[in-house]
N, C-alpha and C. Protein backbone atom coordinates (compact mmCIF):
# COMPACT_ATOMS: atom_id res chain seq x y z
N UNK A 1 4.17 -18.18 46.41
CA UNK A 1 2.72 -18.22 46.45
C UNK A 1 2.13 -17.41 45.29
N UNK A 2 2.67 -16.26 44.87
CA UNK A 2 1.91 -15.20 43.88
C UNK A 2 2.84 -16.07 42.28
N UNK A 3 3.68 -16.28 42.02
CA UNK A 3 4.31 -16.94 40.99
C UNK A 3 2.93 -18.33 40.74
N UNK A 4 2.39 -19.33 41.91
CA UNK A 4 2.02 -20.01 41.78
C UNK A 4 0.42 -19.91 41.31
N UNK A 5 -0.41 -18.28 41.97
CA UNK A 5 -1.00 -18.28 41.07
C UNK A 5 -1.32 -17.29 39.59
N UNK A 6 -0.07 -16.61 39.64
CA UNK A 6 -0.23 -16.24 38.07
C UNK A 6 0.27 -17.63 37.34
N UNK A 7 0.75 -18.16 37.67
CA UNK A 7 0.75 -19.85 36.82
C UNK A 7 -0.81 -20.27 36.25
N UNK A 8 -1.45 -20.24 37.30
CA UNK A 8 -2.53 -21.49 37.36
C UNK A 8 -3.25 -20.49 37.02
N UNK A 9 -3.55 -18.67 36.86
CA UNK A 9 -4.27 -17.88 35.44
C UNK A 9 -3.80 -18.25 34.31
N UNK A 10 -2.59 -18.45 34.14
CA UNK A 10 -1.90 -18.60 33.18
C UNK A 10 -2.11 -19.33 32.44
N UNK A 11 -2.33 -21.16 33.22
CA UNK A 11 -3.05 -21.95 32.61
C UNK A 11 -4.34 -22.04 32.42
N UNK A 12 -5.33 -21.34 32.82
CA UNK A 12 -6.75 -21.38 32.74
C UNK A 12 -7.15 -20.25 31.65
N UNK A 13 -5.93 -19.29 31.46
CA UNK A 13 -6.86 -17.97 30.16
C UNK A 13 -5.84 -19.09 28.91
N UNK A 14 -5.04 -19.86 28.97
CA UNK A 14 -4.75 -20.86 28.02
C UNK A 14 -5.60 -21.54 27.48
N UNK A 15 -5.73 -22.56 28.14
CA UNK A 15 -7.59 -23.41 27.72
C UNK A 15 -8.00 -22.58 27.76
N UNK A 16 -8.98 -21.57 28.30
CA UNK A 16 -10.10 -20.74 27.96
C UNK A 16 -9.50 -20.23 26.28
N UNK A 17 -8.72 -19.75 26.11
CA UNK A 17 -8.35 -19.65 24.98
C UNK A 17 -8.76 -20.43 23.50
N UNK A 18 -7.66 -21.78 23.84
CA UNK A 18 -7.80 -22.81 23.47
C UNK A 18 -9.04 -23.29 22.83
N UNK A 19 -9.97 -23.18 23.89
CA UNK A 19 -11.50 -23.78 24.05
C UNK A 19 -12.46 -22.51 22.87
N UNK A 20 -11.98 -21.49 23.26
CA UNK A 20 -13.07 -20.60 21.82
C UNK A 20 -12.20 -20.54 20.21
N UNK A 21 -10.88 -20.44 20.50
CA UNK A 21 -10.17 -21.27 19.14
C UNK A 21 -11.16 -21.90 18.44
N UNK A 22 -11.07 -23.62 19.45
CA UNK A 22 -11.87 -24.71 18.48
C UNK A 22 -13.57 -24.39 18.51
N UNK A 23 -13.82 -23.70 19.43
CA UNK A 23 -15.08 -23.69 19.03
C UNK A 23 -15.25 -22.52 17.99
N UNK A 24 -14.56 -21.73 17.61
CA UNK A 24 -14.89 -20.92 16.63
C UNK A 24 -14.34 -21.43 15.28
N UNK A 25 -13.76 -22.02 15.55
CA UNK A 25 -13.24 -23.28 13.82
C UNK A 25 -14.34 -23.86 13.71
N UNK A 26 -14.94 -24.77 14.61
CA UNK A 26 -15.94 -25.46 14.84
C UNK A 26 -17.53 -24.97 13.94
N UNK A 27 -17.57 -23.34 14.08
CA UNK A 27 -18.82 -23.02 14.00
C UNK A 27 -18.29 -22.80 12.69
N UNK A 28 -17.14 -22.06 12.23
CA UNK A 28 -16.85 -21.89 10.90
C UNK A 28 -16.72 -22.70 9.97
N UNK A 29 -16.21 -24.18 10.18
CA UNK A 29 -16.52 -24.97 9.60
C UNK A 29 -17.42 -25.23 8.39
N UNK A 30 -18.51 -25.67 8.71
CA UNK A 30 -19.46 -25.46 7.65
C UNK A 30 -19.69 -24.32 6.60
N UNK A 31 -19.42 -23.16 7.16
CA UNK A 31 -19.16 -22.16 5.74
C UNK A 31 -17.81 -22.36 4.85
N UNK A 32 -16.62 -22.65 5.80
CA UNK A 32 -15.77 -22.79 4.82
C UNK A 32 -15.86 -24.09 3.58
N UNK A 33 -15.85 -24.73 4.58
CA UNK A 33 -16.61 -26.04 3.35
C UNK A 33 -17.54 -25.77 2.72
N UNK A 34 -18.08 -25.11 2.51
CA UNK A 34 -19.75 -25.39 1.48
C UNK A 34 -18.67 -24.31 0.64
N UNK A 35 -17.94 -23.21 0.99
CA UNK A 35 -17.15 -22.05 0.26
C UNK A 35 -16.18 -22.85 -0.71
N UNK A 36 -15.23 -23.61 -0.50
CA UNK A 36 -14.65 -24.68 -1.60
C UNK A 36 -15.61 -25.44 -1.85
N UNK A 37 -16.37 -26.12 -1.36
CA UNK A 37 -17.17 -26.93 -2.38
C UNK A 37 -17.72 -26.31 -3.77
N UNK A 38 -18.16 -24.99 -3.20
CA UNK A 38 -19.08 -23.92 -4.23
C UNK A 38 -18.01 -23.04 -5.47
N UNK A 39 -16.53 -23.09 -5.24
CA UNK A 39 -15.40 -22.70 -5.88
C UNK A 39 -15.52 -24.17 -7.01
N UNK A 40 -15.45 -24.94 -6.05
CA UNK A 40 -14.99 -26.22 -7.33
C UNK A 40 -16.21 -26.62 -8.07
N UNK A 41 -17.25 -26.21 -7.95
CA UNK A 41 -18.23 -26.34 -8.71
C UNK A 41 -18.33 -25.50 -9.64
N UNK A 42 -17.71 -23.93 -9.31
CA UNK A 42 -17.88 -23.01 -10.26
C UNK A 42 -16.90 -23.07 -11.61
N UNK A 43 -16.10 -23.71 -10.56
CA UNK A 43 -14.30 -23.61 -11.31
C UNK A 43 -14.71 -24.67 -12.64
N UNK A 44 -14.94 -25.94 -12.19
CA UNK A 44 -15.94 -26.80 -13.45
C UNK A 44 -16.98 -26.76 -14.31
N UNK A 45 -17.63 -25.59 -13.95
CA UNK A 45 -18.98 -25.22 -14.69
C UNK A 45 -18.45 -24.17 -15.96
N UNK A 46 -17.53 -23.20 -15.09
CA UNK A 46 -16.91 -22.16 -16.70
C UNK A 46 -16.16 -22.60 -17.10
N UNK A 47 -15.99 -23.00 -18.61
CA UNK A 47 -15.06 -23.63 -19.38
C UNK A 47 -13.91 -22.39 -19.69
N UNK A 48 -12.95 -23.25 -20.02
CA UNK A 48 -11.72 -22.02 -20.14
C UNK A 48 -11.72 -21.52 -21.24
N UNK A 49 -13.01 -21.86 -22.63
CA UNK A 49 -12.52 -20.86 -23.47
C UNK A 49 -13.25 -19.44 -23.38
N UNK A 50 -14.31 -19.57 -22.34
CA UNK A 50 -15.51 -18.46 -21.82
C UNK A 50 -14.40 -17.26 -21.31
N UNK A 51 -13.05 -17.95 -20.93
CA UNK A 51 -12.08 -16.62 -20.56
C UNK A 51 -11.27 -15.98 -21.98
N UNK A 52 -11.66 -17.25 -22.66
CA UNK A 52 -10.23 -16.86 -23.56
C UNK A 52 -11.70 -15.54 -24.68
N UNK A 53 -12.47 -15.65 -24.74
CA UNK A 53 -13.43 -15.06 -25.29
C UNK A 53 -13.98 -13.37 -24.54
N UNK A 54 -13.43 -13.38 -24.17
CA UNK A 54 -14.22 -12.35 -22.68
C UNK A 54 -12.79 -10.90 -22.91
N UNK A 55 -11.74 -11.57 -23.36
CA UNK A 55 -10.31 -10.26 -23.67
C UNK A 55 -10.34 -9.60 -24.77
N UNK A 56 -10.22 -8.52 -24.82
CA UNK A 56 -10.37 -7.33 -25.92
C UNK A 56 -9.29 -7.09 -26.41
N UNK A 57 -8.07 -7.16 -25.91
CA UNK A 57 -6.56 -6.67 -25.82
C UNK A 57 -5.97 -5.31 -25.70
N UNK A 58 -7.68 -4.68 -25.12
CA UNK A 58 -7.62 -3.66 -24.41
C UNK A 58 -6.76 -3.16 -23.18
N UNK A 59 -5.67 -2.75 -22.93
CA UNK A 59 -4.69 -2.72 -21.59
C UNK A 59 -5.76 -2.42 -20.75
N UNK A 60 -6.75 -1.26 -20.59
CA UNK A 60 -7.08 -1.08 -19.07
C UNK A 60 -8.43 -2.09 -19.21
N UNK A 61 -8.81 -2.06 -20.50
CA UNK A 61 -10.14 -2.81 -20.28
C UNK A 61 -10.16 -4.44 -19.89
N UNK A 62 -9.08 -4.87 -20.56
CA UNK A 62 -8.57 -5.97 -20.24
C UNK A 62 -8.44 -6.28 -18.38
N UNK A 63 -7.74 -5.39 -18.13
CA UNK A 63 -7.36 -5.41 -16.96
C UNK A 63 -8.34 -5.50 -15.80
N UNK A 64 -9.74 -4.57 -16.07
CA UNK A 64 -10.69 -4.62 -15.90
C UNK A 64 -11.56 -5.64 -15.46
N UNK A 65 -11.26 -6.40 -16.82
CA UNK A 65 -12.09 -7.14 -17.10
C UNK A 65 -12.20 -8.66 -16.20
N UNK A 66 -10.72 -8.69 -16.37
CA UNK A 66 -9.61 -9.58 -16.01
C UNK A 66 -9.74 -9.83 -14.32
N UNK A 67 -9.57 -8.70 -14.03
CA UNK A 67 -9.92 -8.56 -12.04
C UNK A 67 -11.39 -8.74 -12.11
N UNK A 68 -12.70 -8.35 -12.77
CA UNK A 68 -13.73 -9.33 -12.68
C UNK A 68 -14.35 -10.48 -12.71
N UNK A 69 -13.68 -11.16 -13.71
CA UNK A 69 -13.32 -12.41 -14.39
C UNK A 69 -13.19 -13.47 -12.95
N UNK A 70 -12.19 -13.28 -12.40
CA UNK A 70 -11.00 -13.71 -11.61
C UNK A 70 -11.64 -13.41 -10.39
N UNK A 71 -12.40 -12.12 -10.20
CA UNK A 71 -13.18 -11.81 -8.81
C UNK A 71 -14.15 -12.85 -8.66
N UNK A 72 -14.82 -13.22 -9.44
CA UNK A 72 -16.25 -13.84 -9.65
C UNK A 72 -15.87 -15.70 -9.09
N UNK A 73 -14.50 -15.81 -10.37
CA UNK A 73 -14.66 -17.46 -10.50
C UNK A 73 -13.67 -17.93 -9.36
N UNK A 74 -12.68 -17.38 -8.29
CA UNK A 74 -12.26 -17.64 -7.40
C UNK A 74 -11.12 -18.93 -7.71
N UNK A 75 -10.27 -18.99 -7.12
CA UNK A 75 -9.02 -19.92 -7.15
C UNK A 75 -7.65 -20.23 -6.53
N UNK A 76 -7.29 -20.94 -6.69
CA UNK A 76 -6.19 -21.03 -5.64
C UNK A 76 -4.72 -20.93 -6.72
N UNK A 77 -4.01 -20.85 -5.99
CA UNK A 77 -2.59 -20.54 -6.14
C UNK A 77 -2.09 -21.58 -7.27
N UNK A 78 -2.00 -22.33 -7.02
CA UNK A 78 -1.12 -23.50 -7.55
C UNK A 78 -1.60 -24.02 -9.02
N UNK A 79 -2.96 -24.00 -8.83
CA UNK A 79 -3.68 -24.01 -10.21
C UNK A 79 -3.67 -22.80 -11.28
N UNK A 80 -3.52 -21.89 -10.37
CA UNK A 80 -3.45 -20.35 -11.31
C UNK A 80 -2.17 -20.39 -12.31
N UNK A 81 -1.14 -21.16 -11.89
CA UNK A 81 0.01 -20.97 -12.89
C UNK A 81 -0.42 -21.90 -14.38
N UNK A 82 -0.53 -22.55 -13.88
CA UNK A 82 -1.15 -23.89 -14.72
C UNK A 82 -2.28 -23.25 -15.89
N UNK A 83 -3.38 -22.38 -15.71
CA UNK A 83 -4.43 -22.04 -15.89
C UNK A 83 -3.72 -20.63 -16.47
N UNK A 84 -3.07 -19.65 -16.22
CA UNK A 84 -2.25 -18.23 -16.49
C UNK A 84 -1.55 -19.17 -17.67
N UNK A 85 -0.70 -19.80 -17.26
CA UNK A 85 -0.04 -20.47 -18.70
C UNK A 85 -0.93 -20.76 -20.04
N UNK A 86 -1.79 -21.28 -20.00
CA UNK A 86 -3.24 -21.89 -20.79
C UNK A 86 -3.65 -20.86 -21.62
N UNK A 87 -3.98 -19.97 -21.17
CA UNK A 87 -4.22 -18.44 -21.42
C UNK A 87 -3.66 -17.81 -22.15
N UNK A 88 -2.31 -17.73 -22.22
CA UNK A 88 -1.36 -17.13 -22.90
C UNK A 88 -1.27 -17.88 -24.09
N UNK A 89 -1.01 -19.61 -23.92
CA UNK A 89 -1.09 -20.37 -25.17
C UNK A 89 -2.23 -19.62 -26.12
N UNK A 90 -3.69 -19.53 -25.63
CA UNK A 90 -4.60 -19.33 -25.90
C UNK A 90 -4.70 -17.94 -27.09
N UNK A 91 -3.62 -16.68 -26.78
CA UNK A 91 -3.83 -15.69 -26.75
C UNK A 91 -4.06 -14.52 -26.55
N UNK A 92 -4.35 -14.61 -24.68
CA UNK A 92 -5.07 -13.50 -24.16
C UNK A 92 -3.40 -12.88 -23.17
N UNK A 93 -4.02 -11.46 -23.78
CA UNK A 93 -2.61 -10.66 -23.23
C UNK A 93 -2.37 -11.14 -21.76
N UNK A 94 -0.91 -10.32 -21.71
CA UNK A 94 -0.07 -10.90 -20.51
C UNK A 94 -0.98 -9.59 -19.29
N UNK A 95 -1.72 -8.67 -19.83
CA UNK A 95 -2.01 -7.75 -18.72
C UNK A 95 -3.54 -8.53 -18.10
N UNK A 96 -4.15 -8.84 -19.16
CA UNK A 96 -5.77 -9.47 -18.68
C UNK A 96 -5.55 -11.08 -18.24
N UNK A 97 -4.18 -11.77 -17.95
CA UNK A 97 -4.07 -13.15 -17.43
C UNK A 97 -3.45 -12.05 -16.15
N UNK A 98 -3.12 -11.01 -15.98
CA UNK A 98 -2.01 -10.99 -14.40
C UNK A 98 -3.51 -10.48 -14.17
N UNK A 99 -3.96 -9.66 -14.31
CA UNK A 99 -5.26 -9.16 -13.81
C UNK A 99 -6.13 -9.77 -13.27
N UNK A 100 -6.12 -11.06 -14.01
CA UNK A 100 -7.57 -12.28 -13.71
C UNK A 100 -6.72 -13.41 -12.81
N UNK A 101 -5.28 -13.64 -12.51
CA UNK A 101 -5.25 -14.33 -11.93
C UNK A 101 -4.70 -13.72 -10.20
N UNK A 102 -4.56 -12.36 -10.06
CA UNK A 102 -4.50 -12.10 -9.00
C UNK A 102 -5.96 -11.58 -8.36
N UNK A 103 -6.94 -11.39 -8.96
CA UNK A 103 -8.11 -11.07 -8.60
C UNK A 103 -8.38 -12.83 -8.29
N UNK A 104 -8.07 -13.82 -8.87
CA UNK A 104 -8.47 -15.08 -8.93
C UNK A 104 -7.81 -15.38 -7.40
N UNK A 105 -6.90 -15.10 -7.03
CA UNK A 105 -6.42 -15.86 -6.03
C UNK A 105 -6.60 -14.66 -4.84
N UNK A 106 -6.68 -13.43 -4.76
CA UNK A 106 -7.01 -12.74 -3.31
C UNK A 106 -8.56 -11.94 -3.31
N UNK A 107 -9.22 -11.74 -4.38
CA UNK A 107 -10.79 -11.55 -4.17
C UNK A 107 -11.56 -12.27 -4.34
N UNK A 108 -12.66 -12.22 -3.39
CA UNK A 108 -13.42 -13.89 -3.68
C UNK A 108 -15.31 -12.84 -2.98
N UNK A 109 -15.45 -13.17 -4.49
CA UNK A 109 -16.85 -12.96 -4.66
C UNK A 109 -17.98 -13.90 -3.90
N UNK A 110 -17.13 -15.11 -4.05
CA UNK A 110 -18.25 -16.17 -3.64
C UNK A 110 -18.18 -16.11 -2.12
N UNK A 111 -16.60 -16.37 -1.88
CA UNK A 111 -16.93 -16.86 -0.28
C UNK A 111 -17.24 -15.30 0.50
N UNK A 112 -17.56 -14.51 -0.36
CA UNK A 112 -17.56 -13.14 0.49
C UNK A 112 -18.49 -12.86 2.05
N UNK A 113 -19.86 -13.72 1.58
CA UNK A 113 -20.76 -14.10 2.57
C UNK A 113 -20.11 -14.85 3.96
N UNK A 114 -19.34 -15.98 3.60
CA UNK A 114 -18.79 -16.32 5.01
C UNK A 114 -17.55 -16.02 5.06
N UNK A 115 -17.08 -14.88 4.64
CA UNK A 115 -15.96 -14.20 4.90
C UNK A 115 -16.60 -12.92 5.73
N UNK A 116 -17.87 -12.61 5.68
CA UNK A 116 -18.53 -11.39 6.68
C UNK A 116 -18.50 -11.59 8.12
N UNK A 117 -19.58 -13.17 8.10
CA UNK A 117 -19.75 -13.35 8.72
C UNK A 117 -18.66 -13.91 9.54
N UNK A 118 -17.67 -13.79 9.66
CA UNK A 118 -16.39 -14.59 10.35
C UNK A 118 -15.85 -13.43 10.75
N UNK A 119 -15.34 -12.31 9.60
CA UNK A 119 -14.25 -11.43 9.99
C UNK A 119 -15.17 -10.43 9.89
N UNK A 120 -16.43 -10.29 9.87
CA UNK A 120 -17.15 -8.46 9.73
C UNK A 120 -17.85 -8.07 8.32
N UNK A 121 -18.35 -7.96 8.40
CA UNK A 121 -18.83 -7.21 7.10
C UNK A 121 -17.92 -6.25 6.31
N UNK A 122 -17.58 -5.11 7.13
CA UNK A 122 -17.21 -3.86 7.06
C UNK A 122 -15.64 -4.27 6.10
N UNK A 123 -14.83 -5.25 7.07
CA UNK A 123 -13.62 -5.44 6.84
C UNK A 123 -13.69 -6.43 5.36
N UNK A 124 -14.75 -7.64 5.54
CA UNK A 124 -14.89 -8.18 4.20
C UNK A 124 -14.94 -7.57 3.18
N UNK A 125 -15.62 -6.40 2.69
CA UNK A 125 -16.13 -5.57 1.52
C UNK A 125 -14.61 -4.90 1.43
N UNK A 126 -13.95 -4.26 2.58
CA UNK A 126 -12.50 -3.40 2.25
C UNK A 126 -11.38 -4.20 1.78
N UNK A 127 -11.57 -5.20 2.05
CA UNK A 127 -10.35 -6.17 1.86
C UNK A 127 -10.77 -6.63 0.32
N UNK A 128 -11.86 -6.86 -0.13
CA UNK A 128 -12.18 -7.39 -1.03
C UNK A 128 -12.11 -6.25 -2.46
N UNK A 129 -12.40 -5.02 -1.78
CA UNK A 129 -12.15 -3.80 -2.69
C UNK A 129 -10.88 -3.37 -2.87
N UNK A 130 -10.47 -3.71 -1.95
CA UNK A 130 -8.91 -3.37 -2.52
C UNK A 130 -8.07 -4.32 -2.99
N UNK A 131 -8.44 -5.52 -2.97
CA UNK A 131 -7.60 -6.40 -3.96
C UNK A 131 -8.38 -6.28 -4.98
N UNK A 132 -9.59 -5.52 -5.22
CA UNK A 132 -9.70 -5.81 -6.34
C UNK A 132 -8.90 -4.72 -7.32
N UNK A 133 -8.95 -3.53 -6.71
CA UNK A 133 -8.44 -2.42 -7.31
C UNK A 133 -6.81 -2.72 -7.43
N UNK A 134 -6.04 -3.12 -6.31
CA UNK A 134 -4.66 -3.81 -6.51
C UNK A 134 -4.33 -4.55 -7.39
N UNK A 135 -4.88 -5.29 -7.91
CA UNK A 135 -5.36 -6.55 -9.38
C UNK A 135 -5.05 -6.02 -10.32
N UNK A 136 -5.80 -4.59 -10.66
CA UNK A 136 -5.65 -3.97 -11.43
C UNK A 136 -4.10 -3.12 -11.54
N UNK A 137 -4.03 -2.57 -10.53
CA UNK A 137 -2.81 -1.91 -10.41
C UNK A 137 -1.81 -2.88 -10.85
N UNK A 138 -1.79 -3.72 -9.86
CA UNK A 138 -0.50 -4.94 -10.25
C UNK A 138 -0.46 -5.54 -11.54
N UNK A 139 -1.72 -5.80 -12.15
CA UNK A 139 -1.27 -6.19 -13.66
C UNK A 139 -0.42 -5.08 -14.30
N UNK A 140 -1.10 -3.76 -14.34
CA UNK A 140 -0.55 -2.85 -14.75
C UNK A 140 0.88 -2.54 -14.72
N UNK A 141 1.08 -2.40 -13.45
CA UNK A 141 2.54 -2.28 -13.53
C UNK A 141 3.27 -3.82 -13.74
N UNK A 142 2.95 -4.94 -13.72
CA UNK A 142 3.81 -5.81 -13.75
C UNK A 142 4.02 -5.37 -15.61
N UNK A 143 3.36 -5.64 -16.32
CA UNK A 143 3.15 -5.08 -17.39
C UNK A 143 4.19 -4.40 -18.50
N UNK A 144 4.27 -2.96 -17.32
CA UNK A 144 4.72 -1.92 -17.90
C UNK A 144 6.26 -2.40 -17.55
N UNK A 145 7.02 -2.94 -16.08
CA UNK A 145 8.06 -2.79 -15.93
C UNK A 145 8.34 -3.89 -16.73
N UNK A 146 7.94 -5.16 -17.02
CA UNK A 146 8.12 -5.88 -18.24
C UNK A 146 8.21 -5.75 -19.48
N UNK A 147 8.00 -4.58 -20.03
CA UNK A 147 8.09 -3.94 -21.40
C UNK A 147 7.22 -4.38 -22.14
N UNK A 148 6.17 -5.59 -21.80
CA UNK A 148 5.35 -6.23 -23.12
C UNK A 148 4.14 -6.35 -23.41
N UNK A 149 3.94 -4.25 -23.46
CA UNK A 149 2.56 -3.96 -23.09
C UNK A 149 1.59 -4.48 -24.60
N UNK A 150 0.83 -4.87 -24.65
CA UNK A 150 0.70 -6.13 -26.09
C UNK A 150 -1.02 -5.44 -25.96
């Protein structure tokens, strides 16, 4: 009898579960979409030589610069190699492409707004400050243990 109804809680805090899951995808929805829509609009509007123009070959300024760059114009993974490669053809040191493309792929300026409103304010701004400062770090040292501080 008691097995049968911690079962049937069991199944009801499931769906109840379940049920604010999709409804909280549901409400999120629309920010995440308008958030890539508003990436791929940006991503097409700055031309890639506006990056190749923007590097000093300054190590920290670069680096700097690079996690701003990358904070601002937002991006995904798969394109970043593609785009990091481009860069280098281009000229721009190996510290201000690691800089701009890890700020590019874990801080996001744009979707920061419905990244508040989903996960907090508080936590959006910390998460977002410390990859940005990590960006920096990580170019840096990828950099240095690479020997080809340029």
């Amino acid at each position: 009898m008691i097995k049968k109804e911690i079962k049937m809680k069991d199944n009801n805090s499931i769906k109840q579960s379940a049920q604010k899951a999709i409804k909280g995808l549901w409400v999120a929805f629309p920010m995440i979409f308008g958030t890539v829509l508003l990436i791929s609009l940006i991503s097409v509007l700055i031309s890639k030589s506006f990056y190749m123009a923007v590097f000093s070959k300054n190590v920290f300024l670069d680096s700097v610069v690079g996690s701003l760059v990358g904070s601002i114009s937002a991006g995904n993974p798969i394109t970043s190699y593609i785009f990091g490669g481009e860069m280098l053809i281009q000229g721009v040191g190996l510290i201000a492409v690691t800089a701009f493309l890890v700020a590019w792929v874990t801080v996001g300026i744009i979707q920061l707004p419905a990244e508040s409103a989903i996960l907090g304010k508080r936590f959006a701004l910390l998460r977002n400050i410390t990859a940005f400062v990590l960006a920096i770090v990580v170019a840096i040292l990828t950099v240095l243990i690479l020997g080809v501080v340029i």
